[in-house]
N, C-alpha and C. Protein backbone atom coordinates (compact mmCIF):
# COMPACT_ATOMS: atom_id res chain seq x y z
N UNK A 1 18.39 -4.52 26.08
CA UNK A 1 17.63 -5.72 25.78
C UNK A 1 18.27 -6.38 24.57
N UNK A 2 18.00 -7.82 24.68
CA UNK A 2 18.77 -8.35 23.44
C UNK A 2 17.91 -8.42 22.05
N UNK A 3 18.62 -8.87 21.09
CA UNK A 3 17.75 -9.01 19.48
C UNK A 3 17.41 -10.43 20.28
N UNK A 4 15.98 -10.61 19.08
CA UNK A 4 15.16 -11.63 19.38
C UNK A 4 15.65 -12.04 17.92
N UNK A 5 15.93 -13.55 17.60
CA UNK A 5 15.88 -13.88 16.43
C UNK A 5 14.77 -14.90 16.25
N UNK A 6 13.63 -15.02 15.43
CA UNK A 6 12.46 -15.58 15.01
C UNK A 6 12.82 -16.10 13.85
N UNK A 7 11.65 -17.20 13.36
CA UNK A 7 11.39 -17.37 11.90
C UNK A 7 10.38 -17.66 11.62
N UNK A 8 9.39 -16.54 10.92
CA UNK A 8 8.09 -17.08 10.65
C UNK A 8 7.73 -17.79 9.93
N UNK A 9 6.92 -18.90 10.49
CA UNK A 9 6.45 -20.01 10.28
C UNK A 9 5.49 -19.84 9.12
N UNK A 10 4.92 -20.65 7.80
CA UNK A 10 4.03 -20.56 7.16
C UNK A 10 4.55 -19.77 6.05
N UNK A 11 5.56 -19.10 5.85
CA UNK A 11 5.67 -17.99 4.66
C UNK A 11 7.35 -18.74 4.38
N UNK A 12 7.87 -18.45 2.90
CA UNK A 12 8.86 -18.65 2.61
C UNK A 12 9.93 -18.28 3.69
N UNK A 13 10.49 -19.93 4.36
CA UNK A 13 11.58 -19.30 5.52
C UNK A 13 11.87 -17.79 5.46
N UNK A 14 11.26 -17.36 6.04
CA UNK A 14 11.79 -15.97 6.81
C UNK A 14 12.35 -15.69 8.34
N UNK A 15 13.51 -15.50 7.82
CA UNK A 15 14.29 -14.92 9.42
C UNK A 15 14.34 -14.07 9.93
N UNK A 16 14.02 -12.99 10.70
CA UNK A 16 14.11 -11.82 11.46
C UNK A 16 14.51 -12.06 12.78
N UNK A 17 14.63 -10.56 12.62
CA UNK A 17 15.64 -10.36 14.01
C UNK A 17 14.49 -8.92 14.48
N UNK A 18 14.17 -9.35 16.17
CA UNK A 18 13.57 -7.78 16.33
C UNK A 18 14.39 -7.48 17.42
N UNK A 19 14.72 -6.00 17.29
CA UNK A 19 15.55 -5.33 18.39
C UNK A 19 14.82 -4.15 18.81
N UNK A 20 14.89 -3.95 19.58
CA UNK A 20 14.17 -2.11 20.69
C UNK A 20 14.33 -1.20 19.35
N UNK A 21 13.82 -0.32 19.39
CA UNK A 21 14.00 0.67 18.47
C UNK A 21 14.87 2.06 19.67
N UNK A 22 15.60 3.15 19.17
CA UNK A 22 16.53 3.92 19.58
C UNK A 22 15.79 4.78 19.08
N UNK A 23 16.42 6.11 19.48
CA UNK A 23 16.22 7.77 18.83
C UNK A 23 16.57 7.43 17.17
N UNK A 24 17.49 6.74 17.32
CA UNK A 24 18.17 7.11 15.66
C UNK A 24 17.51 6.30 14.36
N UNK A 25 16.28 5.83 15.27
CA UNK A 25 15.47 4.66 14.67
C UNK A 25 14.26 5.80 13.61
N UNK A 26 14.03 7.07 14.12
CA UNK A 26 13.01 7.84 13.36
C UNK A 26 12.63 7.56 11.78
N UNK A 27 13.61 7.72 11.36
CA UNK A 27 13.21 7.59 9.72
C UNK A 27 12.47 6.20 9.48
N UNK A 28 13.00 5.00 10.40
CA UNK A 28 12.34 3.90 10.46
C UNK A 28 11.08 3.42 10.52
N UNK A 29 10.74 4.69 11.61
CA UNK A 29 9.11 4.88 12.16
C UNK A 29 8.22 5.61 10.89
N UNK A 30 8.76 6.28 10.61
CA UNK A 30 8.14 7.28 9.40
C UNK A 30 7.52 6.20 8.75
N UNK A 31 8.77 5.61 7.97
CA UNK A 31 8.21 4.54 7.07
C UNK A 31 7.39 4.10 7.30
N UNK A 32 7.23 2.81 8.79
CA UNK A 32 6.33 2.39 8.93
C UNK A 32 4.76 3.01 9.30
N UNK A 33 4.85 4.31 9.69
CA UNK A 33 3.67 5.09 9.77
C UNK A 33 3.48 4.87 8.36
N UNK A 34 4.14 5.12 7.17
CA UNK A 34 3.40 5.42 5.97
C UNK A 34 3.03 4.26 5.53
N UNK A 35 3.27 2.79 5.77
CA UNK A 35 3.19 1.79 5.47
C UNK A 35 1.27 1.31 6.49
N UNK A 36 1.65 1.81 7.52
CA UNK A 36 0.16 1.81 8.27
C UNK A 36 -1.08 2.76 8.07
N UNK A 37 -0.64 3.58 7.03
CA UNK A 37 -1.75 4.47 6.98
C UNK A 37 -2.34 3.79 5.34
N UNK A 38 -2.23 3.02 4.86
CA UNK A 38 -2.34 2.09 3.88
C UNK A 38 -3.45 1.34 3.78
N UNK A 39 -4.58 1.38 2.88
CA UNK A 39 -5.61 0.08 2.83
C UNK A 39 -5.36 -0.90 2.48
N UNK A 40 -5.58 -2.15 3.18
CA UNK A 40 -5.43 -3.16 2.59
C UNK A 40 -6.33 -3.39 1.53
N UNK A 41 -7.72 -2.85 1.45
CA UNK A 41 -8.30 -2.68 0.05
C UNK A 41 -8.21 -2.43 -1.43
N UNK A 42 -7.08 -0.97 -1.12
CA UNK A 42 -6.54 -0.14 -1.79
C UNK A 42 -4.54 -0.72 -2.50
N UNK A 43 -4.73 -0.94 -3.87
CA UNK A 43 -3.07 -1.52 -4.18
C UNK A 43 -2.28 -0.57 -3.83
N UNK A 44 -2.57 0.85 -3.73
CA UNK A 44 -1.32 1.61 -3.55
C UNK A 44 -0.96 2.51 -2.62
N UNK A 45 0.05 3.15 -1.94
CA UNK A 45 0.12 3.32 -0.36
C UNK A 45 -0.63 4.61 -0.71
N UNK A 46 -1.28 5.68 0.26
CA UNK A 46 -0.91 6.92 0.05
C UNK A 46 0.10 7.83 0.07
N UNK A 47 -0.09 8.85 -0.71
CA UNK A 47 1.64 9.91 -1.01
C UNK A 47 2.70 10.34 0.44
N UNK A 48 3.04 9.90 0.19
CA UNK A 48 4.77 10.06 1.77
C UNK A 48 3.91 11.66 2.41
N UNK A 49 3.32 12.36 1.52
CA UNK A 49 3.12 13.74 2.65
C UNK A 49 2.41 13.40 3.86
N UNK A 50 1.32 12.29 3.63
CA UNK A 50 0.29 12.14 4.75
C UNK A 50 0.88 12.42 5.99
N UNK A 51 2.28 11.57 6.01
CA UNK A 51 2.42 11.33 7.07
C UNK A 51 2.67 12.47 8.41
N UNK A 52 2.62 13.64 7.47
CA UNK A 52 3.63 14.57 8.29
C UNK A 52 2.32 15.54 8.50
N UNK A 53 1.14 15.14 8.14
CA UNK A 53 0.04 15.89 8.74
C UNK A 53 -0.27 15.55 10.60
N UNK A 54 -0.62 16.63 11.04
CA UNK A 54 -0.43 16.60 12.30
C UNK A 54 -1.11 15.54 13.05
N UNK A 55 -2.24 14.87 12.65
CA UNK A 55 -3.17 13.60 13.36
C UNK A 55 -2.07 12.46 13.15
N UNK A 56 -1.15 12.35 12.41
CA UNK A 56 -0.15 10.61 11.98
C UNK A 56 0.94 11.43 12.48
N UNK A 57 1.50 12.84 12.10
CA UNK A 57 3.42 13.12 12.98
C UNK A 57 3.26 12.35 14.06
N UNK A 58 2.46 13.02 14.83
CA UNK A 58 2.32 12.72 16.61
C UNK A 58 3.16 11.66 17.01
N UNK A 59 2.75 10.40 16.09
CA UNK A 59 3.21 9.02 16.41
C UNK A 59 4.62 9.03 16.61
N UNK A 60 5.46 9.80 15.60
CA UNK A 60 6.58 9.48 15.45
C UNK A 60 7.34 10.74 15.51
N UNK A 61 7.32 11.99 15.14
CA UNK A 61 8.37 13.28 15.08
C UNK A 61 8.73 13.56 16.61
N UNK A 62 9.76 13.59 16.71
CA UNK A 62 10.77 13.70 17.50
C UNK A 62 10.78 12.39 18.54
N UNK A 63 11.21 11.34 17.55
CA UNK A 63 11.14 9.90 18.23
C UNK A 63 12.48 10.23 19.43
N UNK A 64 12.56 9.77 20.50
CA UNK A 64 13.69 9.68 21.91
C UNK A 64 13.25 10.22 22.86
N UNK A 65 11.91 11.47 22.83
CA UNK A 65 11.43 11.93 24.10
C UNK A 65 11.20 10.49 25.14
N UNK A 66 11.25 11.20 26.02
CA UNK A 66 11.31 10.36 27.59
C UNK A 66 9.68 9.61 27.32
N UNK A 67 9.72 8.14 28.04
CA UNK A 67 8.77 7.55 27.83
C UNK A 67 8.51 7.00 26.13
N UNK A 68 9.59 7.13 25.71
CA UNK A 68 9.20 7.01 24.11
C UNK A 68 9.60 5.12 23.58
N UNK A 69 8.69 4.11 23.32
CA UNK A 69 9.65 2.37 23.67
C UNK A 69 9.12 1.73 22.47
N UNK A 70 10.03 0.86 21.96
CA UNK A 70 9.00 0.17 20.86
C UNK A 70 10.29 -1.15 20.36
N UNK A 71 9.57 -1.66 19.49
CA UNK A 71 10.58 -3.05 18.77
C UNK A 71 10.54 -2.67 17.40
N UNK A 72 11.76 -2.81 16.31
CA UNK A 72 11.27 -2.75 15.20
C UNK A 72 11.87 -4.85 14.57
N UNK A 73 11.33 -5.18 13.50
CA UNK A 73 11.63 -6.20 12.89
C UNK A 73 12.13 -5.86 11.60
N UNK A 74 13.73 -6.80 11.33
CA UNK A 74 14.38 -6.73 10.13
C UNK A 74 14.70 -8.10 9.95
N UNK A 75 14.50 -8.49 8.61
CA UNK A 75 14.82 -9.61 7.82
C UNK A 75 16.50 -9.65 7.96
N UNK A 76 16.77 -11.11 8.57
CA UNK A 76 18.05 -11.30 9.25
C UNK A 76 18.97 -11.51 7.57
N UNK A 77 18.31 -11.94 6.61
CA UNK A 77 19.26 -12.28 5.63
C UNK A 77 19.89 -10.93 5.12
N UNK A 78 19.04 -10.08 4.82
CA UNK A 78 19.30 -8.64 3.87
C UNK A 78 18.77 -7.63 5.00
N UNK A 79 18.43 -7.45 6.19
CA UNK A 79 17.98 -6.38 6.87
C UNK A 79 17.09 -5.46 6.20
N UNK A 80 16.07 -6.14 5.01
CA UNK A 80 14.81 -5.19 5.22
C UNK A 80 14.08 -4.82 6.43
N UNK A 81 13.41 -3.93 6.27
CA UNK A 81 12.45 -3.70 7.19
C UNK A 81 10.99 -4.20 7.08
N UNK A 82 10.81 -5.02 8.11
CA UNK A 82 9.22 -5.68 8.25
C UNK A 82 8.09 -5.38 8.85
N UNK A 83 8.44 -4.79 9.79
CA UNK A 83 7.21 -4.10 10.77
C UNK A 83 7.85 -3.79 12.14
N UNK A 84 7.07 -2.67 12.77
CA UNK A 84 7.46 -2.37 14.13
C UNK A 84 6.29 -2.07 14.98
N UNK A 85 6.59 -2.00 16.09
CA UNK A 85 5.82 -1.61 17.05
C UNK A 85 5.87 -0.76 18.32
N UNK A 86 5.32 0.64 18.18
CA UNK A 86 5.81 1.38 19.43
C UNK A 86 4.92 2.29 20.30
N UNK A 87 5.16 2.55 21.45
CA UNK A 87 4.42 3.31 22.40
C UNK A 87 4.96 4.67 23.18
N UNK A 88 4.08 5.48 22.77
CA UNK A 88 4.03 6.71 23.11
C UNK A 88 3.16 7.33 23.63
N UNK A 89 3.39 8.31 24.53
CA UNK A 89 2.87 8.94 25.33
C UNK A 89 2.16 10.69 24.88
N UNK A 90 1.23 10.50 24.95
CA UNK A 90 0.58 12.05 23.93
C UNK A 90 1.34 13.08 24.94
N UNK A 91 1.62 14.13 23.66
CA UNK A 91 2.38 15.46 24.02
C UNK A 91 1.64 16.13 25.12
N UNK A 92 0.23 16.45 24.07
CA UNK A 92 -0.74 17.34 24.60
C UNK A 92 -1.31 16.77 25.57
N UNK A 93 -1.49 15.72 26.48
CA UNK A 93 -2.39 15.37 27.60
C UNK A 93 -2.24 14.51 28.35
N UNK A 94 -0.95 14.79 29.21
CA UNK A 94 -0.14 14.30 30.28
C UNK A 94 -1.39 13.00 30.89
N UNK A 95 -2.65 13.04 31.30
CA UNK A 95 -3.34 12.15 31.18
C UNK A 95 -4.38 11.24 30.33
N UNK A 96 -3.44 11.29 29.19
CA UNK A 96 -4.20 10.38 28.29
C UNK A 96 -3.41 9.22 28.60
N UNK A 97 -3.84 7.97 28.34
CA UNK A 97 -2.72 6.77 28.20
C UNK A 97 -2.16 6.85 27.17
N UNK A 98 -1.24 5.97 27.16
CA UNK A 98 0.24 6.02 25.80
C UNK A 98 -0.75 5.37 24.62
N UNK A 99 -0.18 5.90 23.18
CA UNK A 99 -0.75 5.49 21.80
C UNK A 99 -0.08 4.73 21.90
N UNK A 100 -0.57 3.05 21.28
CA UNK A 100 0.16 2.34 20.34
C UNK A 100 0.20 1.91 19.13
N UNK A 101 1.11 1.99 18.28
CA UNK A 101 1.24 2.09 16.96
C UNK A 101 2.06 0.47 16.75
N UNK A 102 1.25 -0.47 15.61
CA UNK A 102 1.54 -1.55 15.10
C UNK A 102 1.13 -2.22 13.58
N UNK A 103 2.85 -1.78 13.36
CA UNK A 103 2.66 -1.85 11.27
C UNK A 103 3.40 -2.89 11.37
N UNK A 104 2.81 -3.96 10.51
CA UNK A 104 3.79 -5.38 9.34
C UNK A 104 3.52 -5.05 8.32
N UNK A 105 4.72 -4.92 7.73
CA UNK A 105 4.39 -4.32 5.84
C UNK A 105 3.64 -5.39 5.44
N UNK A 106 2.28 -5.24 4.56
CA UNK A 106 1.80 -5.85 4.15
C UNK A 106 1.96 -7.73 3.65
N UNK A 107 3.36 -7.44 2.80
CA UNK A 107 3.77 -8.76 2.47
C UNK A 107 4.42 -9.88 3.53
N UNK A 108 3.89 -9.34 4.71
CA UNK A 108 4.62 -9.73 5.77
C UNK A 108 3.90 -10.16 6.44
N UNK A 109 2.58 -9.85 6.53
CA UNK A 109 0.85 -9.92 7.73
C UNK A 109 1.23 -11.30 7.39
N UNK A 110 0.00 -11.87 8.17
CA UNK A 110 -0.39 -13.25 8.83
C UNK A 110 0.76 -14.44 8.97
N UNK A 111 1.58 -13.67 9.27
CA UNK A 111 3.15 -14.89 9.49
C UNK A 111 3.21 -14.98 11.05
N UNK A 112 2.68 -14.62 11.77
CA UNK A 112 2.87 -14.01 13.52
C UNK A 112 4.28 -12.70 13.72
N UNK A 113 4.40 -12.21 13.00
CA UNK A 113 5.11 -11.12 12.99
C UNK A 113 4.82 -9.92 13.94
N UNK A 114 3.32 -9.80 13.77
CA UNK A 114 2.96 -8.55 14.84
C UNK A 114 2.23 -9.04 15.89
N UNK A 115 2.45 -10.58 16.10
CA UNK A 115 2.46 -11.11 17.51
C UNK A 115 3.68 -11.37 18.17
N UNK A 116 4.78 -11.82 17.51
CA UNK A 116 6.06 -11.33 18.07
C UNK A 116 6.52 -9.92 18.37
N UNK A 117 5.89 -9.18 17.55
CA UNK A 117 6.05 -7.70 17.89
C UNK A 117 5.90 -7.46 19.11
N UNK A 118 4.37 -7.76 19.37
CA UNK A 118 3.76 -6.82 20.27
C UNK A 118 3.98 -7.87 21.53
N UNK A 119 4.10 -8.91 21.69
CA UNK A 119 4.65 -9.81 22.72
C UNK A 119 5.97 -9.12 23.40
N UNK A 120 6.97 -8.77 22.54
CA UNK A 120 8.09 -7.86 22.92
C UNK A 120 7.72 -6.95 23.88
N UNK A 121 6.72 -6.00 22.75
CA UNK A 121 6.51 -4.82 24.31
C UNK A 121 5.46 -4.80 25.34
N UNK A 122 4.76 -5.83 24.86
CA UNK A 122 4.68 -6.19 26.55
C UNK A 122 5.04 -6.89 27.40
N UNK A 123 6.14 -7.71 27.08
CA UNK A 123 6.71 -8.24 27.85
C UNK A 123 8.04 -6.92 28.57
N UNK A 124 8.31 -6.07 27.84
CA UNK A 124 9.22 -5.11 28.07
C UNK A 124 8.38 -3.92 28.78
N UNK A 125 7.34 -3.55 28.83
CA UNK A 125 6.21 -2.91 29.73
C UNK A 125 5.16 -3.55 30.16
N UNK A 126 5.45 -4.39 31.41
CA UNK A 126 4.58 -4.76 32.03
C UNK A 126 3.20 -4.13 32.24
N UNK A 127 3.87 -2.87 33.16
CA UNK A 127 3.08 -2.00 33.86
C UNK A 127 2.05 -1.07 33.07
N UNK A 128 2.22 -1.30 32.05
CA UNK A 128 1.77 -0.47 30.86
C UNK A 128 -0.30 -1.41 30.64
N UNK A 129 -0.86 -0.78 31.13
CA UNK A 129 -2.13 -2.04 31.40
C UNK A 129 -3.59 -1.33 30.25
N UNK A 130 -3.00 0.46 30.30
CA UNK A 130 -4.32 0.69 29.41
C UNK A 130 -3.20 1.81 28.39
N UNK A 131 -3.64 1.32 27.04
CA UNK A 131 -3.57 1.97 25.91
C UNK A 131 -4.33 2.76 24.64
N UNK A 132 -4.17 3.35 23.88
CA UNK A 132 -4.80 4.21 22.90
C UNK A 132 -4.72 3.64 21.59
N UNK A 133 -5.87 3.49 20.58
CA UNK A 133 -5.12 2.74 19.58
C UNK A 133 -6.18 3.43 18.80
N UNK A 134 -5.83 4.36 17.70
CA UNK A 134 -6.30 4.93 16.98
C UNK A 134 -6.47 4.28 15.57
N UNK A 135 -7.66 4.45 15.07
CA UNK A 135 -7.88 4.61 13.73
C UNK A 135 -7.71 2.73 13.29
N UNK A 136 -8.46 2.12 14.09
CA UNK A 136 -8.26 0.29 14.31
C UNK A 136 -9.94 0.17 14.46
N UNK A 137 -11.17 0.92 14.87
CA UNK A 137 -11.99 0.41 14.97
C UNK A 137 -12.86 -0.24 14.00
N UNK A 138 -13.24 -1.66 14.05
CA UNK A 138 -13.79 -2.17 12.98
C UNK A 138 -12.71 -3.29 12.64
N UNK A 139 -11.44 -2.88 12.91
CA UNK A 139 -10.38 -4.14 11.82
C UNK A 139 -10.09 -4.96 13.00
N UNK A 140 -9.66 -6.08 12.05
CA UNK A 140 -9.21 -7.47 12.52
C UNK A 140 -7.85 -7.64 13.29
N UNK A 141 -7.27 -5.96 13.34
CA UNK A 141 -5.99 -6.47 14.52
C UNK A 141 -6.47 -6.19 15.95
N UNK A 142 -7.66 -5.39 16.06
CA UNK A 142 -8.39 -5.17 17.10
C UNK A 142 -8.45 -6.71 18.33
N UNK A 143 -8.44 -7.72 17.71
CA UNK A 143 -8.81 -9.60 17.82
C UNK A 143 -7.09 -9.66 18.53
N UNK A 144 -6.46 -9.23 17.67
CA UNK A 144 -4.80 -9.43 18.25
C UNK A 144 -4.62 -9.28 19.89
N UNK A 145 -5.15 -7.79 19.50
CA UNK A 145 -5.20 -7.26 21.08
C UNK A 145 -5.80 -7.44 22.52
N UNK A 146 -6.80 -8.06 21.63
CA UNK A 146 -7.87 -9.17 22.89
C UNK A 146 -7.06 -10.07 23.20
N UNK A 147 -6.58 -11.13 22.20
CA UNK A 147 -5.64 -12.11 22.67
C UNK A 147 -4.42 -11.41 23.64
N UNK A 148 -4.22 -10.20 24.01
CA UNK A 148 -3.14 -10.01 24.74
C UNK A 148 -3.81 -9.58 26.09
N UNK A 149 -5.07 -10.04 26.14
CA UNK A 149 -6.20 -9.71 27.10
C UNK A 149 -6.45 -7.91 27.30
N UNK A 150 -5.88 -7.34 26.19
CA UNK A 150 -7.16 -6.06 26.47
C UNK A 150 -7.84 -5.91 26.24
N UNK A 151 -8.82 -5.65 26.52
CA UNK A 151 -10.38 -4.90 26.68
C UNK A 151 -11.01 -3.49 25.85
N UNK A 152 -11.61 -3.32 25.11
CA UNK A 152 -12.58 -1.87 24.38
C UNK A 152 -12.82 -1.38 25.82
N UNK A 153 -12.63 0.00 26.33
CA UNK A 153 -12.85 0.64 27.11
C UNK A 153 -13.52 1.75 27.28
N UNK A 154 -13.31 2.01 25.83
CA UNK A 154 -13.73 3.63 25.60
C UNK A 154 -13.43 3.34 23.85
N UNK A 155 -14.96 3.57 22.87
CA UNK A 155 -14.80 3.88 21.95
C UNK A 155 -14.58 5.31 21.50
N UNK A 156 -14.05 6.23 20.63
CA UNK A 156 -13.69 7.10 19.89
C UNK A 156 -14.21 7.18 19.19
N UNK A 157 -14.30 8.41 17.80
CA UNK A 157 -14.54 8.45 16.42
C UNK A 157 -13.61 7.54 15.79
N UNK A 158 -12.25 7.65 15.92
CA UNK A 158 -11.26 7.24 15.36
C UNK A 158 -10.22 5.95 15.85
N UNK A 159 -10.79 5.31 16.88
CA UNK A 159 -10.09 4.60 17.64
C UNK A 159 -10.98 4.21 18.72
N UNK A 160 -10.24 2.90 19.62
CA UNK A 160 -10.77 2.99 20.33
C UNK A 160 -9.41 2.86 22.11
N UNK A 161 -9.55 3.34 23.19
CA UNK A 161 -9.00 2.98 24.69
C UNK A 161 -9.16 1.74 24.99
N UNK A 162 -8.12 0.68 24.90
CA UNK A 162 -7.90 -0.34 25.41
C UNK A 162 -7.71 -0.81 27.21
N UNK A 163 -7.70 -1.39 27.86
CA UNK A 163 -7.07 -1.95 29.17
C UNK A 163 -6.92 -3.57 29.41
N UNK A 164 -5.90 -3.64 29.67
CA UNK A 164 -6.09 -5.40 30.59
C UNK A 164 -5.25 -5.21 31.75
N UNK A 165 -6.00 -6.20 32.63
CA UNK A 165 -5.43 -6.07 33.67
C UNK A 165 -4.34 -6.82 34.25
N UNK A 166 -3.23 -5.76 35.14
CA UNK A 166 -2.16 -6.58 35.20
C UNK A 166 -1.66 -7.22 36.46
């Protein structure tokens, strides 16, 4: 698939480029897991260990297993990293639907960044119609996901099962 080059609108010209994310993309994901496990309430991230507790690894340790797809976004001038977005399929329960995971580093939100994101992968998984989205119930990207016409299906403690139909 090719890089998408964007520029979000509304924030100091910013250029990015989003491309598929690879196996060799892991450390990438980390980050952005630690960047998503973050309050926007709260000024400061929590400590890099969180991430590697077993409820947040899941998302990301041993990123390339089969079924494993996502986009990440880098600032075309200097190739920071801005946010990504990816889908995975739980280890433990061959019939759960795939998690999806969707971080814009903070200084980055409300530019359409993680609507270009997530436009990517679904335009790159069609077939992909019901998803898992943990630890979102209550917040305002929940609204994102409606606009991509999915549906609350199944609330959780921690999340809630999405679907739209395709």
């Amino acid at each position: 698939m090719d890089n998408i080059t964007a520029n979000a609108s509304a924030s100091p010209v910013m250029d990015y480029v989003i491309r598929q994310l690879t196996p060799e993309d892991e450390p990438i994901l980390w980050e952005m897991l630690h960047q998503g496990l973050s309050s926007p309430k709260k000024k400061q991230l929590p400590t890099g260990e969180i991430v590697h507790r077993p409820e947040f690894a899941r998302y990301v340790e041993g990123w390339g297993r089969a079924g494993d797809t996502g986009f990440v976004a880098h600032s075309k001038k200097d190739g920071m990293l801005i946010g990504a977005v990816w889908l995975r399929n739980p280890a433990a329960r061959s019939d759960a639907p795939p998690e999806l995971a969707l971080v814009v580093k903070p200084e980055h939100r409300k530019h359409g960044i993680g609507t270009a994101l997530l436009t990517q992968l679904v335009r790159a998984n069609p077939e992909q119609s019901t998803i898992s989205l943990s630890f979102v119930t209550g917040k305002p990207i929940l609204r994102l996901y409606e606009r991509f016409g999915f549906k609350v299906v199944k609330e959780q403690p921690h999340g809630v099962v999405m679907h739209r139909e395709i």
